[in-house]
Protein backbone atom coordinates (compact mmCIF):
# COMPACT_ATOMS: atom_id res chain seq x y z
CA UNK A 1 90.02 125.00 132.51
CA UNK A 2 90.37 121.21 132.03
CA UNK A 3 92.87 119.15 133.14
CA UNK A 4 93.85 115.61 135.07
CA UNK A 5 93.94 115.93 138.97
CA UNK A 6 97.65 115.42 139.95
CA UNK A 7 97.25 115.73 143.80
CA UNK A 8 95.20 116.94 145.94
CA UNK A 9 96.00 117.57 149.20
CA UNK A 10 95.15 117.38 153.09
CA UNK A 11 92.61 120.22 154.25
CA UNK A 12 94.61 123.12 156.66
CA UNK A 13 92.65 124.69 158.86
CA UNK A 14 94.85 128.10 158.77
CA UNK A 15 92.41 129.92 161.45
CA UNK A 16 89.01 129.46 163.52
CA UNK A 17 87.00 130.68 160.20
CA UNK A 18 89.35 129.95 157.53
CA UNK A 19 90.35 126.39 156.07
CA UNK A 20 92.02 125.15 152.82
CA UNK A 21 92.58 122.51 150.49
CA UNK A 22 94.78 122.63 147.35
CA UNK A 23 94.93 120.26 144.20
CA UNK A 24 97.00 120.20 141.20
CA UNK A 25 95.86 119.84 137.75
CA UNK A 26 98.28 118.22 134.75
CA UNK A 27 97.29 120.53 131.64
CA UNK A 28 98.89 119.52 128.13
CA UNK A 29 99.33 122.50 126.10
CA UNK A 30 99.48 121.58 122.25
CA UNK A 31 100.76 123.86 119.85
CA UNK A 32 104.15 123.70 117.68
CA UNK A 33 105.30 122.61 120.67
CA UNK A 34 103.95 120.26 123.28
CA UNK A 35 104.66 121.00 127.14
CA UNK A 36 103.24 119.94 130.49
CA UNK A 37 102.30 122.61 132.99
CA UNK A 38 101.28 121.82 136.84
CA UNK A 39 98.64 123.95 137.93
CA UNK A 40 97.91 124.88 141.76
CA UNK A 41 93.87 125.76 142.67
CA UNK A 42 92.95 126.33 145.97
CA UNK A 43 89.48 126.05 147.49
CA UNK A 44 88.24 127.34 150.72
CA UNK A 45 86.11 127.16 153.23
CA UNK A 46 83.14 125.52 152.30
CA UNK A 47 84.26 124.65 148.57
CA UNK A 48 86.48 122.01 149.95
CA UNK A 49 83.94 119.54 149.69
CA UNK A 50 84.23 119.86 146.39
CA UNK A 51 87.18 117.54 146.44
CA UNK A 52 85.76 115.08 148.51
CA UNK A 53 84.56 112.34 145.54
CA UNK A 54 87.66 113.29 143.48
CA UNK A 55 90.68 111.12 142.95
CA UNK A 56 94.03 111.53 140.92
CA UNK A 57 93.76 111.24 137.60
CA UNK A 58 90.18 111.91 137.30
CA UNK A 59 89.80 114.42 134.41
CA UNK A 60 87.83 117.72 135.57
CA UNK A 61 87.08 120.66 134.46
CA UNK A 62 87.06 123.58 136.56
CA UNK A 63 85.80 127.47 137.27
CA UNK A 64 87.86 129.78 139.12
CA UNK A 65 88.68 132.98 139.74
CA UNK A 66 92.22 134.63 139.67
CA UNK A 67 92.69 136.56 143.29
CA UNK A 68 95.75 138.62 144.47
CA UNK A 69 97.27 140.26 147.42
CA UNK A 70 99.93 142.68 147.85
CA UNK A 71 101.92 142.28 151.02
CA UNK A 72 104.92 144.42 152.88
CA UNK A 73 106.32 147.69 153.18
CA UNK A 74 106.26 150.23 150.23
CA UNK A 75 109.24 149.60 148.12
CA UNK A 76 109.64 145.90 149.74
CA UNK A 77 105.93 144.25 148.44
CA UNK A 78 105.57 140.81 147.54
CA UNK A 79 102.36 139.50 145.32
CA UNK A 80 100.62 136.46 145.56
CA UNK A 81 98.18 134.92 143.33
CA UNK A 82 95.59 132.30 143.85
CA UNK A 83 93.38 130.51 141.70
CA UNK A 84 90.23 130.12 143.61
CA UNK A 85 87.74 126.91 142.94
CA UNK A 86 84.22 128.16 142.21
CA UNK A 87 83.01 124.47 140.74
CA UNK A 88 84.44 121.30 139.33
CA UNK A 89 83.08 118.94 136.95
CA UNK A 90 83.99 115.76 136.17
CA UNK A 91 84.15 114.63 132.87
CA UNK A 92 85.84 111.05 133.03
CA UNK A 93 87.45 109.12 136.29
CA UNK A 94 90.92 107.92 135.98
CA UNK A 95 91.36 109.61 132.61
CA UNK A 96 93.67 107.47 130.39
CA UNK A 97 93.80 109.86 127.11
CA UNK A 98 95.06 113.12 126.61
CA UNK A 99 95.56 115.12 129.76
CA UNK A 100 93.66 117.96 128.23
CA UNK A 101 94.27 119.75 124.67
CA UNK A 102 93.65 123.69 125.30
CA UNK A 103 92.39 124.99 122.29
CA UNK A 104 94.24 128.11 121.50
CA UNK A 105 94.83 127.20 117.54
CA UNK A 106 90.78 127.76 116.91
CA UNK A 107 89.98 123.55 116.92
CA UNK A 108 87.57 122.15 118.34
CA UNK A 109 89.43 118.95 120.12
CA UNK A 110 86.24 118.47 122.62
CA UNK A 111 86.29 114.84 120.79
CA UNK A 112 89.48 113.62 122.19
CA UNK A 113 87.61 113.84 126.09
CA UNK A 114 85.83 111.32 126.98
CA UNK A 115 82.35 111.64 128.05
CA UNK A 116 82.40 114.97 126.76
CA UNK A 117 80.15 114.78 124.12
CA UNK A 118 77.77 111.58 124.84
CA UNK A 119 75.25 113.58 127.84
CA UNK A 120 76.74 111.59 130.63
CA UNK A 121 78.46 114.43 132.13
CA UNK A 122 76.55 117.35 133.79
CA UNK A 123 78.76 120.35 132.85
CA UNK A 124 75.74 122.61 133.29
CA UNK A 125 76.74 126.17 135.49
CA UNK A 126 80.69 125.08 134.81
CA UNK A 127 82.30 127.78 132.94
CA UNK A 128 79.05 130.35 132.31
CA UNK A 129 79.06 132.15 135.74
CA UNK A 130 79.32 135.52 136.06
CA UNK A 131 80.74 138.17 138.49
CA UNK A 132 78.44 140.81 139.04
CA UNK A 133 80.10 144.45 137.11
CA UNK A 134 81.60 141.39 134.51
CA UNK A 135 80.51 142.66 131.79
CA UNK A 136 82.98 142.56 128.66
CA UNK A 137 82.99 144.28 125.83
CA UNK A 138 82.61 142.08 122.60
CA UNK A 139 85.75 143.85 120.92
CA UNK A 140 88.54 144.20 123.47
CA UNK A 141 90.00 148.14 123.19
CA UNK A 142 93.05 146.69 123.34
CA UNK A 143 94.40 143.45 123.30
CA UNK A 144 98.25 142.81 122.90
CA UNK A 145 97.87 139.26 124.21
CA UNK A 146 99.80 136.76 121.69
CA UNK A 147 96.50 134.34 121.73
């Protein structure tokens, strides 16, 4: 995902072996209608470091992965969802353009980032790893999903 840092925040140390540090990413969705979604990641442990050289309103882009958790007694559960830093890239420091144009409408809008396209940004790894049993078909069986 790409988008312009918003916040990040302090690191919590929640236990002896667990700590955390969340940002915020601005993402501008363009389509017949244009909106602004804020965007919470979380990365822990050892990926907080991650967010040491990073600033607000540095355009990244970012790997995750979606976890969940299912918490109470049956018939009184409550879900959570985290997206999970894997790796951030930078693409330009204190972005001033577009927060980030998701391409959902087939274009390619990869020209409206900045340093996208000229080599000065090593994206390489961001975006191509794989979780092992990952595999997906090339034709989905089925796929009501409205993009």
């Amino acid at each position: 995902m790409r988008g312009t840092i918003h916040l990040i925040m302090a690191p919590e140390q929640k236990t002896e072996k667990f700590k955390k540090r969340e940002l915020i990413i601005k993402v501008v969705n363009k389509g017949s209608n244009t909106y602004t979604e804020y965007i919470k990641f979380q990365c822990i442990n050892e990926k907080i470091d991650l967010l040491n050289d990073l600033a607000e309103k540095d355009l990244v882009l970012i790997n995750f992965i979606i976890t969940g958790r299912k918490y109470g007694d049956p018939g009184n559960e409550t879900y959570y969802t985290n997206n999970v830093v894997e790796k951030i890239g930078v693409i330009s420091r204190h972005a001033t353009g577009p927060d980030v144009i998701r391409a959902n409408d087939g274009n390619d809008y990869s020209e409206h980032l900045p340093g996208l396209n000229d080599g000065s940004v090593d994206l390489s790894g961001i975006g191509s790893a794989k979780p092992e049993g990952s595999e997906i078909p090339e034709k989905p069986i089925f796929d009501d999903l409205p993009f």
